[in-house]
Structure formats: C-alpha cells, structure tokens
N, C-alpha and C. Protein backbone atom coordinates (compact mmCIF):
# COMPACT_ATOMS: atom_id res chain seq x y z
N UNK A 1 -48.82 -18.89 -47.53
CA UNK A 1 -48.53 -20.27 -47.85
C UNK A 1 -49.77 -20.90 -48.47
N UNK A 2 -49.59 -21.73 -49.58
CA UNK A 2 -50.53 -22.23 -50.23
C UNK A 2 -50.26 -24.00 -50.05
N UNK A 3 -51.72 -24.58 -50.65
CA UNK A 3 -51.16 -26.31 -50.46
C UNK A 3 -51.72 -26.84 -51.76
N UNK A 4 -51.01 -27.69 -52.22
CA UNK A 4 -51.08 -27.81 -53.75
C UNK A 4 -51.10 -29.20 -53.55
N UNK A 5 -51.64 -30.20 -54.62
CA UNK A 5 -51.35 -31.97 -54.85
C UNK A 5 -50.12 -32.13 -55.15
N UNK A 6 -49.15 -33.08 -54.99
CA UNK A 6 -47.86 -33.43 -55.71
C UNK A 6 -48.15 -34.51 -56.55
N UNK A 7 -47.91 -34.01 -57.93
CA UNK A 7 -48.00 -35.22 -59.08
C UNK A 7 -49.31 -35.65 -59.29
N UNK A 8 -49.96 -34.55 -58.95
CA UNK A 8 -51.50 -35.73 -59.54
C UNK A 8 -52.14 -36.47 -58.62
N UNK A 9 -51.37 -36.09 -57.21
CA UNK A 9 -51.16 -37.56 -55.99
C UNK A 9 -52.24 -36.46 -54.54
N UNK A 10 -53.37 -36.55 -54.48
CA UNK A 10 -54.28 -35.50 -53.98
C UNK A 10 -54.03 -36.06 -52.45
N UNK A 11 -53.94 -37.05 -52.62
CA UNK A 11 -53.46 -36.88 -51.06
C UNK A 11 -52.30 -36.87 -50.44
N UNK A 12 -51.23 -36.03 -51.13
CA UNK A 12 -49.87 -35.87 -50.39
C UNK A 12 -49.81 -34.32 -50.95
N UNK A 13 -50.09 -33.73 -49.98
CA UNK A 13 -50.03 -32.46 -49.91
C UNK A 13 -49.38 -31.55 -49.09
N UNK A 14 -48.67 -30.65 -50.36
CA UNK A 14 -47.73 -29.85 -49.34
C UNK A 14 -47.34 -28.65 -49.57
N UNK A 15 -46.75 -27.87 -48.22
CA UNK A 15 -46.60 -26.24 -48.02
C UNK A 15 -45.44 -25.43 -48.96
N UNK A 16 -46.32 -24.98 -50.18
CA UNK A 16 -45.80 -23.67 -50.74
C UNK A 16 -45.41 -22.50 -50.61
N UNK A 17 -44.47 -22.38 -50.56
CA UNK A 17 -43.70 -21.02 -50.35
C UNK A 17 -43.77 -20.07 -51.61
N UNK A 18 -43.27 -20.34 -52.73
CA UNK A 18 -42.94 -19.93 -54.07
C UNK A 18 -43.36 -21.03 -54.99
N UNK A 19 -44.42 -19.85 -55.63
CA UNK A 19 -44.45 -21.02 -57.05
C UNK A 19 -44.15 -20.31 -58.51
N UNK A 20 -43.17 -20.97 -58.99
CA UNK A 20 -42.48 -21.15 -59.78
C UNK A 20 -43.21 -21.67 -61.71
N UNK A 21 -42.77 -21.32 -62.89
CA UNK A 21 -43.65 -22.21 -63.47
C UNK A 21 -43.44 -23.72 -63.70
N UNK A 22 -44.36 -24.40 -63.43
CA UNK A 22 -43.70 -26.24 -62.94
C UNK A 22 -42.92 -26.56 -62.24
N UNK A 23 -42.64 -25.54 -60.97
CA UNK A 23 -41.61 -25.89 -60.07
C UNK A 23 -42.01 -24.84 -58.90
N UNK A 24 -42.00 -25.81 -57.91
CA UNK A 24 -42.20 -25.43 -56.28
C UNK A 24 -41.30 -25.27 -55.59
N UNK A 25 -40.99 -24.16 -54.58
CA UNK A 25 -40.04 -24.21 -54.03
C UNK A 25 -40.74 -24.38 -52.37
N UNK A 26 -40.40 -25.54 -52.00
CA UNK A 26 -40.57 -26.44 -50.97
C UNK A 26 -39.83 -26.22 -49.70
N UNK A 27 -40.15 -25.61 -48.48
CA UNK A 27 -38.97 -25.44 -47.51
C UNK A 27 -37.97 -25.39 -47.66
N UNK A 28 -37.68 -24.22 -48.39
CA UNK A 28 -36.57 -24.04 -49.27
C UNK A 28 -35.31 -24.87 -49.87
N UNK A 29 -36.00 -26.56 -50.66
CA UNK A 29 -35.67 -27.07 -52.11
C UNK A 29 -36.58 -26.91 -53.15
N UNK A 30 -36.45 -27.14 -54.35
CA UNK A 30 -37.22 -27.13 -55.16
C UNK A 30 -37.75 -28.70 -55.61
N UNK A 31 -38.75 -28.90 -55.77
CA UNK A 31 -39.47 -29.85 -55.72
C UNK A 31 -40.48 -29.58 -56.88
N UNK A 32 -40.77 -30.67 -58.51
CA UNK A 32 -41.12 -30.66 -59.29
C UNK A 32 -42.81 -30.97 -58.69
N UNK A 33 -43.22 -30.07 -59.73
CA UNK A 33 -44.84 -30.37 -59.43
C UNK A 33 -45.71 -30.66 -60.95
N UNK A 34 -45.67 -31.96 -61.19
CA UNK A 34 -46.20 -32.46 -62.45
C UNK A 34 -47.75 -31.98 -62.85
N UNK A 35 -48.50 -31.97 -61.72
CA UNK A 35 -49.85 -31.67 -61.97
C UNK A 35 -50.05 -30.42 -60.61
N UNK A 36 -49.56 -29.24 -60.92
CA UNK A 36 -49.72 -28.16 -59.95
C UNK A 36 -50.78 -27.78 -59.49
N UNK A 37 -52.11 -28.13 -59.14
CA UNK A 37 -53.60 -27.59 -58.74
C UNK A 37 -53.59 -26.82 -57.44
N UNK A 38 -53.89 -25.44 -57.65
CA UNK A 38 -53.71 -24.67 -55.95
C UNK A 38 -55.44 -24.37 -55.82
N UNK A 39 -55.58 -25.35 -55.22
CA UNK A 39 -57.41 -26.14 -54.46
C UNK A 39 -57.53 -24.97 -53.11
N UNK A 40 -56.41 -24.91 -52.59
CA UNK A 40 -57.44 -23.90 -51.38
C UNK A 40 -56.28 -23.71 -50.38
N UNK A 41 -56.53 -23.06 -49.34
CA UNK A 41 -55.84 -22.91 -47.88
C UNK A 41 -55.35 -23.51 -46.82
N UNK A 42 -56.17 -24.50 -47.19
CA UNK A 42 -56.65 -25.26 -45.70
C UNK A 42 -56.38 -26.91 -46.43
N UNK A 43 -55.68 -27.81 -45.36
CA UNK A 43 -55.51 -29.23 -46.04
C UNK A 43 -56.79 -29.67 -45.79
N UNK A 44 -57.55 -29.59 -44.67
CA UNK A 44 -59.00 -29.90 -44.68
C UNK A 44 -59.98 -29.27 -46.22
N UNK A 45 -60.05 -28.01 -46.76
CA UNK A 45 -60.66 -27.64 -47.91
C UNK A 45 -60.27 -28.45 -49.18
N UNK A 46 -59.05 -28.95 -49.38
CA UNK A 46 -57.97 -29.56 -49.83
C UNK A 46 -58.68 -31.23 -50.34
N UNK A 47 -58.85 -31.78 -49.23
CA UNK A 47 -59.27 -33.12 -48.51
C UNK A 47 -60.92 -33.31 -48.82
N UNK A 48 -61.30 -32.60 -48.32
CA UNK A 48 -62.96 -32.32 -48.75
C UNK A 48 -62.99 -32.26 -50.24
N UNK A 49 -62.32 -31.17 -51.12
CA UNK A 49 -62.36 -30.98 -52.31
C UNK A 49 -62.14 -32.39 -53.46
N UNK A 50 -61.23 -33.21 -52.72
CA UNK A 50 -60.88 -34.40 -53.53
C UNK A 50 -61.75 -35.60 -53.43
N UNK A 51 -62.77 -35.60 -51.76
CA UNK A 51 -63.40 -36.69 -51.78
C UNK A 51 -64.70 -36.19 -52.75
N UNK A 52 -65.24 -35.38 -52.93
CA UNK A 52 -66.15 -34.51 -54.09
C UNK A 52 -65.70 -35.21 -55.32
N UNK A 53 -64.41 -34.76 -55.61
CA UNK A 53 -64.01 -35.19 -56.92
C UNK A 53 -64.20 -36.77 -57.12
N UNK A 54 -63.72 -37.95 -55.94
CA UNK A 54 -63.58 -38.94 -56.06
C UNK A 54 -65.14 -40.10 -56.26
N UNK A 55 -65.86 -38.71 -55.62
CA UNK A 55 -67.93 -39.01 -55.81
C UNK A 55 -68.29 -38.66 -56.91
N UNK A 56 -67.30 -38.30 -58.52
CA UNK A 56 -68.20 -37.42 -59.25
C UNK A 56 -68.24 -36.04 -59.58
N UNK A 57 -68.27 -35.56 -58.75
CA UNK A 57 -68.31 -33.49 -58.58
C UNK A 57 -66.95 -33.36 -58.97
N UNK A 58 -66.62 -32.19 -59.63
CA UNK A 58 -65.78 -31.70 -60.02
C UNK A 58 -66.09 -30.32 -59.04
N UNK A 59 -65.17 -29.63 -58.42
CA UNK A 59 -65.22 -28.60 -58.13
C UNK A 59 -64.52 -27.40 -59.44
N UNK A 60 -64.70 -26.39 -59.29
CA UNK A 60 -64.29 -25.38 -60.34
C UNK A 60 -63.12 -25.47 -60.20
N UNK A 61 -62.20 -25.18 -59.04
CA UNK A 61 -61.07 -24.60 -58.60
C UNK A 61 -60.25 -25.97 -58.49
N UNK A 62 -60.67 -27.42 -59.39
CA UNK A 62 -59.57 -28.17 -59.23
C UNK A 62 -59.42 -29.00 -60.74
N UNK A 63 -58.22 -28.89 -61.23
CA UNK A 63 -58.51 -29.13 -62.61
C UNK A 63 -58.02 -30.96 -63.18
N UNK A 64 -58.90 -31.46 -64.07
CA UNK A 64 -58.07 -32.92 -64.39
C UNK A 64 -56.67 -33.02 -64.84
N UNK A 65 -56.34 -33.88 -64.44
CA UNK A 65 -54.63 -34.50 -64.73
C UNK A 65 -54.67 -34.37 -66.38
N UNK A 66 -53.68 -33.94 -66.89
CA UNK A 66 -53.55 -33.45 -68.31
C UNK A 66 -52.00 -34.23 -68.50
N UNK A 67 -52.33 -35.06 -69.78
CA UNK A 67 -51.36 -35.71 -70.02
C UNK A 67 -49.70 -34.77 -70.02
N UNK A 68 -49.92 -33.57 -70.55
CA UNK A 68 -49.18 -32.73 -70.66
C UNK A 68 -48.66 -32.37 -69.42
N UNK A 69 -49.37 -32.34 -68.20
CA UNK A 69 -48.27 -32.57 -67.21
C UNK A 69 -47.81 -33.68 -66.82
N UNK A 70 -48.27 -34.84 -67.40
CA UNK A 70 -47.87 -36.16 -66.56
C UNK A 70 -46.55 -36.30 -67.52
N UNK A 71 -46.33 -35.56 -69.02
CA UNK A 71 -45.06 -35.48 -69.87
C UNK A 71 -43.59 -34.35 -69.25
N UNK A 72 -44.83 -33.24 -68.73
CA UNK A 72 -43.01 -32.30 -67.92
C UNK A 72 -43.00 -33.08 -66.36
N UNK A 73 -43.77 -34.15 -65.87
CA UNK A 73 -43.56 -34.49 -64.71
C UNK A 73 -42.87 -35.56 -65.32
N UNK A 74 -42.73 -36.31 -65.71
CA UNK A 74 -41.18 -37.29 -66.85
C UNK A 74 -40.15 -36.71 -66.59
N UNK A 75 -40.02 -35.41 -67.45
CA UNK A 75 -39.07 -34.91 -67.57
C UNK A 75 -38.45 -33.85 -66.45
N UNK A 76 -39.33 -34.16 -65.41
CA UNK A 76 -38.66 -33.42 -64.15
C UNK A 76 -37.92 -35.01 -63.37
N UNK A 77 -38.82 -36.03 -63.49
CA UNK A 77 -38.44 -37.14 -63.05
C UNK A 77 -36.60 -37.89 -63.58
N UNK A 78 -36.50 -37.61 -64.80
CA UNK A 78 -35.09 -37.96 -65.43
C UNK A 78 -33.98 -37.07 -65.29
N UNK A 79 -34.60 -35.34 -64.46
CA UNK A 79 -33.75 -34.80 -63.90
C UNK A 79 -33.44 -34.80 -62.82
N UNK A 80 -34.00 -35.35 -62.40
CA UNK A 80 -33.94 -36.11 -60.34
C UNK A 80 -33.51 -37.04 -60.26
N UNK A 81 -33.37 -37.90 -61.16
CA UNK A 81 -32.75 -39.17 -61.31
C UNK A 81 -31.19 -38.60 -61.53
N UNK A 82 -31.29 -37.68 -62.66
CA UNK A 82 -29.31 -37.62 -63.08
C UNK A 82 -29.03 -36.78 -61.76
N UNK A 83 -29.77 -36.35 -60.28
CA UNK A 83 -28.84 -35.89 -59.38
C UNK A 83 -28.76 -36.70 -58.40
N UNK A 84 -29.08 -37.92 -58.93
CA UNK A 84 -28.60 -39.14 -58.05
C UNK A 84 -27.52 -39.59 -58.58
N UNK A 85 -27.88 -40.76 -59.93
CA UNK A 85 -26.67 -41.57 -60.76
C UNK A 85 -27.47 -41.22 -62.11
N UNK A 86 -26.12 -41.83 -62.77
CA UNK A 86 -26.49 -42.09 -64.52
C UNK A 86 -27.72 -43.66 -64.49
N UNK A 87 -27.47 -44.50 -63.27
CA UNK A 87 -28.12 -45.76 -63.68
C UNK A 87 -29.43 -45.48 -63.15
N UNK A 88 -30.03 -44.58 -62.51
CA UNK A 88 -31.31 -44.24 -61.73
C UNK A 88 -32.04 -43.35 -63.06
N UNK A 89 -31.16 -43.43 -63.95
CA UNK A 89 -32.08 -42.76 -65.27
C UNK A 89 -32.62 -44.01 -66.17
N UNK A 90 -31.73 -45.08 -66.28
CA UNK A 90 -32.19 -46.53 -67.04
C UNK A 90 -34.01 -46.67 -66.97
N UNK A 91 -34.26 -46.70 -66.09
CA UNK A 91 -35.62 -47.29 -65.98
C UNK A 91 -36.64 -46.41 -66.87
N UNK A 92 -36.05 -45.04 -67.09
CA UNK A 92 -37.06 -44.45 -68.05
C UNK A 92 -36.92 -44.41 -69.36
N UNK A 93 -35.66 -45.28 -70.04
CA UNK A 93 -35.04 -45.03 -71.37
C UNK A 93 -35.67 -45.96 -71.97
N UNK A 94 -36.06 -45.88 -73.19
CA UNK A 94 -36.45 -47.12 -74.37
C UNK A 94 -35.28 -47.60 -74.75
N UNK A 95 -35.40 -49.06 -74.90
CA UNK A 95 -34.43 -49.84 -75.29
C UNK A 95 -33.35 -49.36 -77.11
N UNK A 96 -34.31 -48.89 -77.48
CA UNK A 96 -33.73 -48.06 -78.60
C UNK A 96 -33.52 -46.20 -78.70
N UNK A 97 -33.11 -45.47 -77.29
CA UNK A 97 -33.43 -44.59 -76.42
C UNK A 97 -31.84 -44.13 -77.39
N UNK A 98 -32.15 -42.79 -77.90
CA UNK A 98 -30.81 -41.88 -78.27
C UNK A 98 -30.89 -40.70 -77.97
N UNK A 99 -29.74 -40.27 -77.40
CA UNK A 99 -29.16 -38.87 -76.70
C UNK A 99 -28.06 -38.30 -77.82
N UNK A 100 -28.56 -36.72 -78.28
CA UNK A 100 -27.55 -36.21 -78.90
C UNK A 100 -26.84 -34.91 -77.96
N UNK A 101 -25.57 -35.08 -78.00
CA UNK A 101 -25.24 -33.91 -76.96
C UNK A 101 -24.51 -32.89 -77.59
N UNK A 102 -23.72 -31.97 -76.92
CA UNK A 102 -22.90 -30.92 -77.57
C UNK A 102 -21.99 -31.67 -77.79
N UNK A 103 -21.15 -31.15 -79.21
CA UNK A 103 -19.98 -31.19 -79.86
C UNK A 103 -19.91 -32.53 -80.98
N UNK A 104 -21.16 -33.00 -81.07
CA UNK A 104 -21.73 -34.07 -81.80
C UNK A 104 -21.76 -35.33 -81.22
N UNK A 105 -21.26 -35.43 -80.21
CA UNK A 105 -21.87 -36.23 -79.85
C UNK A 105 -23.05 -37.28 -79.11
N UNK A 106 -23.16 -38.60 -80.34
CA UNK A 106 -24.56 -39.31 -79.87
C UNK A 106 -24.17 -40.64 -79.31
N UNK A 107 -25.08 -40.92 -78.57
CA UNK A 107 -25.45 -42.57 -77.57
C UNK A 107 -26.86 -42.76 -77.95
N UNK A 108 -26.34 -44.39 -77.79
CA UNK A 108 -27.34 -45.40 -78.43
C UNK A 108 -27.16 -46.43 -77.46
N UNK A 109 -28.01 -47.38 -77.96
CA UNK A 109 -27.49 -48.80 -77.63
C UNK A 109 -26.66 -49.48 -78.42
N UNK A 110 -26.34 -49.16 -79.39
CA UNK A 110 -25.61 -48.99 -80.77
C UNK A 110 -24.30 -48.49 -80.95
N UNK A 111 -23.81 -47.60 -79.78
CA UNK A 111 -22.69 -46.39 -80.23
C UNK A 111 -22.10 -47.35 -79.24
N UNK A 112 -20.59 -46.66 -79.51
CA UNK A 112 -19.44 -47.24 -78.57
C UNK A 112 -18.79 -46.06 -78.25
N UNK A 113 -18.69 -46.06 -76.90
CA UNK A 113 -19.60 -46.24 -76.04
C UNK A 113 -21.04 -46.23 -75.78
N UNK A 114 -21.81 -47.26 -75.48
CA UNK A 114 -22.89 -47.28 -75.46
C UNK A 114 -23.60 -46.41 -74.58
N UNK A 115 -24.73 -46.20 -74.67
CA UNK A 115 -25.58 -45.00 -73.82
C UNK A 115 -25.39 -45.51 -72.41
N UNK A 116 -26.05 -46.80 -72.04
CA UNK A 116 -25.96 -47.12 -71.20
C UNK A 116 -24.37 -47.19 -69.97
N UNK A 117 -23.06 -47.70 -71.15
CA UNK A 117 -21.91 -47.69 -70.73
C UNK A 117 -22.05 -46.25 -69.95
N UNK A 118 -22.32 -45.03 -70.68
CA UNK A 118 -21.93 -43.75 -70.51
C UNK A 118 -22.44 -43.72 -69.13
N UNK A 119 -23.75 -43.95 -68.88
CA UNK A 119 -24.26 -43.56 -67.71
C UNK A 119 -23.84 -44.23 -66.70
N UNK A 120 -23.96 -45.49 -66.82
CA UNK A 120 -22.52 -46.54 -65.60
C UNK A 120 -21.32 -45.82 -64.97
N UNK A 121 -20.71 -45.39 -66.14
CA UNK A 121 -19.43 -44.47 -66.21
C UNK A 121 -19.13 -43.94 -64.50
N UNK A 122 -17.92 -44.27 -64.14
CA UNK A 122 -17.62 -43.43 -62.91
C UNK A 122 -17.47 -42.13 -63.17
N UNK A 123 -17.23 -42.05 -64.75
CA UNK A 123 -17.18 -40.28 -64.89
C UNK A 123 -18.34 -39.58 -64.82
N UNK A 124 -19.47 -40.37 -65.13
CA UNK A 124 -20.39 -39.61 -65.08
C UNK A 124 -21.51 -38.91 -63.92
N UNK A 125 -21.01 -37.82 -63.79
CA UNK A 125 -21.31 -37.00 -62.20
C UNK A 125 -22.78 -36.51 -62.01
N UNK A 126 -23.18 -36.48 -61.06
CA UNK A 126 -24.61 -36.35 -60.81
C UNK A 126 -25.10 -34.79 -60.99
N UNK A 127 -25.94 -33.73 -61.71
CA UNK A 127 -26.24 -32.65 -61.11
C UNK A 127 -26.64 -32.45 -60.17
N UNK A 128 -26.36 -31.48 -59.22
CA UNK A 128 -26.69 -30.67 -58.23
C UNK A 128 -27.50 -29.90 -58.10
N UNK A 129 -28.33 -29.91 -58.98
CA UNK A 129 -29.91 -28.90 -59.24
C UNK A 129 -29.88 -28.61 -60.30
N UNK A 130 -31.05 -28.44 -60.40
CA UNK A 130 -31.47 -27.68 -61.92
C UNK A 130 -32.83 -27.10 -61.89
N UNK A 131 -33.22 -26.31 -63.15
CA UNK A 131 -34.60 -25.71 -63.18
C UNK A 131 -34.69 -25.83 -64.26
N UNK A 132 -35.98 -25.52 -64.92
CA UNK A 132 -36.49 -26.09 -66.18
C UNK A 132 -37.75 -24.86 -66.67
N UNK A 133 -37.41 -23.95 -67.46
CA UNK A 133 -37.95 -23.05 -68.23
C UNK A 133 -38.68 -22.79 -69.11
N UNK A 134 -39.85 -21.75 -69.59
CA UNK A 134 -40.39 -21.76 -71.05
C UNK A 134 -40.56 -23.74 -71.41
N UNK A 135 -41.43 -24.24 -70.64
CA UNK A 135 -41.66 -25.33 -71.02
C UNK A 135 -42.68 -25.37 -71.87
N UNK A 136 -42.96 -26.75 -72.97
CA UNK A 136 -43.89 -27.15 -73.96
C UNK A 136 -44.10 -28.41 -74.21
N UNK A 137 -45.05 -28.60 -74.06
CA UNK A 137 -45.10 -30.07 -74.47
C UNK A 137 -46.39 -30.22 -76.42
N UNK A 138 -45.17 -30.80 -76.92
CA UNK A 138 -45.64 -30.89 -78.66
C UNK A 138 -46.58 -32.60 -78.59
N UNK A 139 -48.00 -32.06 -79.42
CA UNK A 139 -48.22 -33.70 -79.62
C UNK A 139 -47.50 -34.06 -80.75
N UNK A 140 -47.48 -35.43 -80.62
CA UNK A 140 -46.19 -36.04 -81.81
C UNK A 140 -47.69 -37.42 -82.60
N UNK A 141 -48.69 -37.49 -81.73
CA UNK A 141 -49.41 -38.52 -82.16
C UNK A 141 -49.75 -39.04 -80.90
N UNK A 142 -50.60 -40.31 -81.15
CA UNK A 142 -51.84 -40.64 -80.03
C UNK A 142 -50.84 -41.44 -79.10
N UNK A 143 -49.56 -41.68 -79.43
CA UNK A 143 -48.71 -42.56 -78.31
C UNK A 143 -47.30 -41.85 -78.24
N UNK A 144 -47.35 -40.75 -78.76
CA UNK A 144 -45.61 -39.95 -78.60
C UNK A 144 -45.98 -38.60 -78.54
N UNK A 145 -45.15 -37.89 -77.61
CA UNK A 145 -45.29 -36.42 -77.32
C UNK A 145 -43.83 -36.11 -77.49
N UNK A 146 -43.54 -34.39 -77.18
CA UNK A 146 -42.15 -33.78 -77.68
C UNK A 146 -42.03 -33.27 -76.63
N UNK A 147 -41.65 -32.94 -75.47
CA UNK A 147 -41.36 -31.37 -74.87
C UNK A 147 -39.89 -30.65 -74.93
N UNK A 148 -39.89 -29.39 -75.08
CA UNK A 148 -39.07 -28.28 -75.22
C UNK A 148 -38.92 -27.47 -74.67
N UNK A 149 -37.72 -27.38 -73.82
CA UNK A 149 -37.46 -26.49 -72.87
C UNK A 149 -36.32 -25.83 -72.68
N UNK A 150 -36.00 -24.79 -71.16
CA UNK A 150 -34.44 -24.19 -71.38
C UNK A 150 -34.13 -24.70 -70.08
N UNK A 151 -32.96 -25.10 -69.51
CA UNK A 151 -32.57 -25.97 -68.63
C UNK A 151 -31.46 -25.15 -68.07
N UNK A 152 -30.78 -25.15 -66.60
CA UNK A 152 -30.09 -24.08 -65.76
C UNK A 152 -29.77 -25.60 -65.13
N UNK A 153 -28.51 -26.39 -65.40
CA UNK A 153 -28.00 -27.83 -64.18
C UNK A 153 -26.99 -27.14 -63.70
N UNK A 154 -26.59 -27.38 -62.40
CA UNK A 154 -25.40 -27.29 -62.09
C UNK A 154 -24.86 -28.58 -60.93
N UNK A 155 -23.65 -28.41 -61.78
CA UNK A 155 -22.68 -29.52 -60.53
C UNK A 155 -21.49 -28.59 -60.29
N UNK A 156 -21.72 -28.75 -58.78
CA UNK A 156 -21.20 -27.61 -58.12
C UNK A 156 -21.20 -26.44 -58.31
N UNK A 157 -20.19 -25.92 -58.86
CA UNK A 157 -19.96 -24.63 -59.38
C UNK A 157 -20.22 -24.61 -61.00
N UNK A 158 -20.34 -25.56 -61.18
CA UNK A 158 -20.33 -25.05 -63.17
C UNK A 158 -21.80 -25.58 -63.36
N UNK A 159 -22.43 -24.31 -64.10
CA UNK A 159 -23.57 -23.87 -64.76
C UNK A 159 -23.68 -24.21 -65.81
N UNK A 160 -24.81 -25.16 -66.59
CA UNK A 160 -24.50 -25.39 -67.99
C UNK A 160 -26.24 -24.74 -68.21
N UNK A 161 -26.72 -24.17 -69.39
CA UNK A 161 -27.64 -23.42 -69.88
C UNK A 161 -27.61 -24.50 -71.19
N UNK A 162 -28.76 -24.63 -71.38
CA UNK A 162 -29.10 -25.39 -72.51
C UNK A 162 -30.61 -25.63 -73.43
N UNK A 163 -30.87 -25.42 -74.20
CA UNK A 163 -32.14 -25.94 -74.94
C UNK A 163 -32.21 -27.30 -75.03
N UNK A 164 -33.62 -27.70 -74.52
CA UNK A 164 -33.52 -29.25 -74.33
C UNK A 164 -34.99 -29.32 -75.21
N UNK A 165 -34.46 -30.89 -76.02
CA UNK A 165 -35.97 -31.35 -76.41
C UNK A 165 -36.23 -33.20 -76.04
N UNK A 166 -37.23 -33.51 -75.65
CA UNK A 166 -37.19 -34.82 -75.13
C UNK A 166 -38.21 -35.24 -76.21
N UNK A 167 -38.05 -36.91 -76.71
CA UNK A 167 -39.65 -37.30 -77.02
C UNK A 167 -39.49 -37.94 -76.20
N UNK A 168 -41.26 -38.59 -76.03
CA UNK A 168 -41.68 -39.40 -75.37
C UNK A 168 -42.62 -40.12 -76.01
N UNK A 169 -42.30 -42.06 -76.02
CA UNK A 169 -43.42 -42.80 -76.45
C UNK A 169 -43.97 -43.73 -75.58
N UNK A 170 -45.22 -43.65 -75.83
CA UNK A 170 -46.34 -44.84 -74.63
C UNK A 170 -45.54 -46.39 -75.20
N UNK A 171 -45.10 -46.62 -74.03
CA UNK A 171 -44.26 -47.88 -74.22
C UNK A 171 -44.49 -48.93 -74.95
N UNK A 172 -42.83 -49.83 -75.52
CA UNK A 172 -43.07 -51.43 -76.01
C UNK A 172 -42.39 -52.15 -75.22
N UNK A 173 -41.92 -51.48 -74.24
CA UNK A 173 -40.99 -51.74 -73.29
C UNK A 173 -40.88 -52.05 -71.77
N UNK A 174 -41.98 -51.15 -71.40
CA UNK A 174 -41.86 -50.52 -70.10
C UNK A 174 -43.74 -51.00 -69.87
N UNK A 175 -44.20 -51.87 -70.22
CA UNK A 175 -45.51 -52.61 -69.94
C UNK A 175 -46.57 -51.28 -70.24
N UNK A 176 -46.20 -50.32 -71.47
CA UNK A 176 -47.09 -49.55 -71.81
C UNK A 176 -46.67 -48.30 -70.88
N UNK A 177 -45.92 -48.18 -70.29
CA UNK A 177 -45.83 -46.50 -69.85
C UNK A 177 -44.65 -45.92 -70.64
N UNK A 178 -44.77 -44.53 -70.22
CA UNK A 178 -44.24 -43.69 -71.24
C UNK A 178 -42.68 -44.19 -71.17
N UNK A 179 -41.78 -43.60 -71.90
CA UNK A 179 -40.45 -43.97 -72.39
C UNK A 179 -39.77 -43.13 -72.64
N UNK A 180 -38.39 -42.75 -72.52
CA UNK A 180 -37.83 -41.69 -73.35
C UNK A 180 -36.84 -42.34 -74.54
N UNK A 181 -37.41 -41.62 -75.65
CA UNK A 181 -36.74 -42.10 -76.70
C UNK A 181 -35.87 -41.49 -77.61
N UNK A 182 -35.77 -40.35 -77.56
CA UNK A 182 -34.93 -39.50 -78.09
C UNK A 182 -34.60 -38.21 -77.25
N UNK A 183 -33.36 -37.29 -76.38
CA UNK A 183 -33.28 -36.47 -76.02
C UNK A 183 -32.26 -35.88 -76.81
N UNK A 184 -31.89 -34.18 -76.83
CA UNK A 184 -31.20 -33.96 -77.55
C UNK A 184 -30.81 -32.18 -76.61
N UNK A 185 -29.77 -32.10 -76.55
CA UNK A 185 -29.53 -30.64 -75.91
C UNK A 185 -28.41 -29.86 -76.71
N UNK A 186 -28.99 -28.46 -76.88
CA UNK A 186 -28.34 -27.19 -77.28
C UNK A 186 -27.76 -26.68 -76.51
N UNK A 187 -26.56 -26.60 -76.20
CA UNK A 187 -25.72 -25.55 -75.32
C UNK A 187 -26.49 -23.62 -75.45
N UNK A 188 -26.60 -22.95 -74.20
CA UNK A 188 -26.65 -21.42 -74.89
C UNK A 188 -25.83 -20.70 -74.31
C-alpha cells in the first residue's frame, strides 16, 4: 500500500491499492487523482515531506502541480459530476460551451434543444463509472488547453467506448478559472 496527495491537496492523503494511469483505485472505487505524487510509505514521511516543501525545500521525490494535471483533474471532475446529474456538470461549462456527440449531433446555448435543456432533461441518466485512457493534454495557448482521450462509461449494463477531446479556457465566466468550452466524442 502506498499514500499519495489527492488533487494537489497534500494534506488529504490516502491508501493505494492500485495505481492506475490518472486513476486510483481506492478501497476498492476508483477515485481520480489530478496531481498523483507517490512521496513515501508512511503518512508521517508524507507530512514531514510537505512541511519542507511549504519552507522552501523541494524534496526530489515530490513533484510541482503541473497545469496539465490540474486539466485531466477537470476532466475527471465533469465525469463525476455526469454520475451524479446533467445539472452538477453546469458549473464547469462556458456560457458559450458546445458539445458534439454521435450521429451529429450538437448543443449549444444556441441549439434547440439547448445544452443546458439537455442536461436538465429527466432523460438524461447519470453514468455509473467510467475510466479514462491514453490521456493528453495539448497546449492550445497561454489561457486554453485540449485534452484527448479514450473513455470506457457505463450505465448499468451498457458500455459506451469513445474518443474524447475537451478544450479548456482560463475563464470570462467563472471569475478566471478554467471552463469547458468545447467537448466532442467519437464512438469506437
């Protein structure tokens, strides 16, 4: 068993079973790990190691928060959200936020049905897990990133496999934090 930071967050630390790439499997759930650092054995080595960091010292064995995970920790975040509701995803969408899905169809704030309508929707059902694969995160410029990935959701019994690409822009919206502004998924 190993003990890792959750999210960047050095003092909430917790017991690894399986690690996964960008994904922990947690007393057996899986639990997204945005900034994965495996610091040591011991929550005391752990604890010590961060008040070092918080004086200055960098230890070898603990690495800085990289925007690039704080972008697949987003996009683990908007998949934890859709296995709640469609409306627990709102808070991360840009007001001009478009989703293209299979069979052509796109949502907007614009489309009718609107993006937002969609996610309200009583039809629209929560996943039941998912995992997130061959991840990447593309720079797009000093305030927008891309990531690209392969995605395994399921609700209930049905498995959907998909190529996913998200952007992301440092907000006009959201008091300067990131945003999602365009997602788009490939069936495989």
């Amino acid at each position: 068993m190993k003990l890792v930071s959750f999210c960047g967050t050095p003092e909430i630390m917790l017991p690894v079973t399986k690690l996964y790439d960008n994904v922990l499997a947690i007393e057996g759930g899986i639990v997204e790990t945005c900034n994965a650092r495996i610091a040591g054995t011991t929550l005391s080595s752990l604890l010590s190691e961060y008040r070092e960091l918080r004086r200055g010292y960098l230890p070898q064995n603990i690495m800085v928060p990289t925007l690039e995970n704080e972008i697949i920790g987003l996009e683990h975040k908007t998949w934890r959200a859709l296995q709640r509701s469609g409306r627990d995803l709102l808070p991360f969408l840009a007001k001009d936020c478009c989703m293209l899905f299979p069979g052509g169809t796109i949502f907007s704030a614009a489309s009718s049905p609107s993006l937002e309508e969609i996610l309200l929707s009583p039809d629209m059902k929560p996943w039941t897990s998912y995992t997130l694969d061959a991840i990447r995160v593309l720079d797009l410029g000093k305030d927008s990133k891309a990531v690209c990935y392969v995605v395994e959701a399921k609700r209930k019994e049905d498995v959907y496999n998909a190529l996913i690409t998200s952007i992301w822009r440092k907000g006009t919206t959201h008091g300067g934090d990131w945003e999602l502004v365009l997602h788009q998924q490939t069936p495989t």
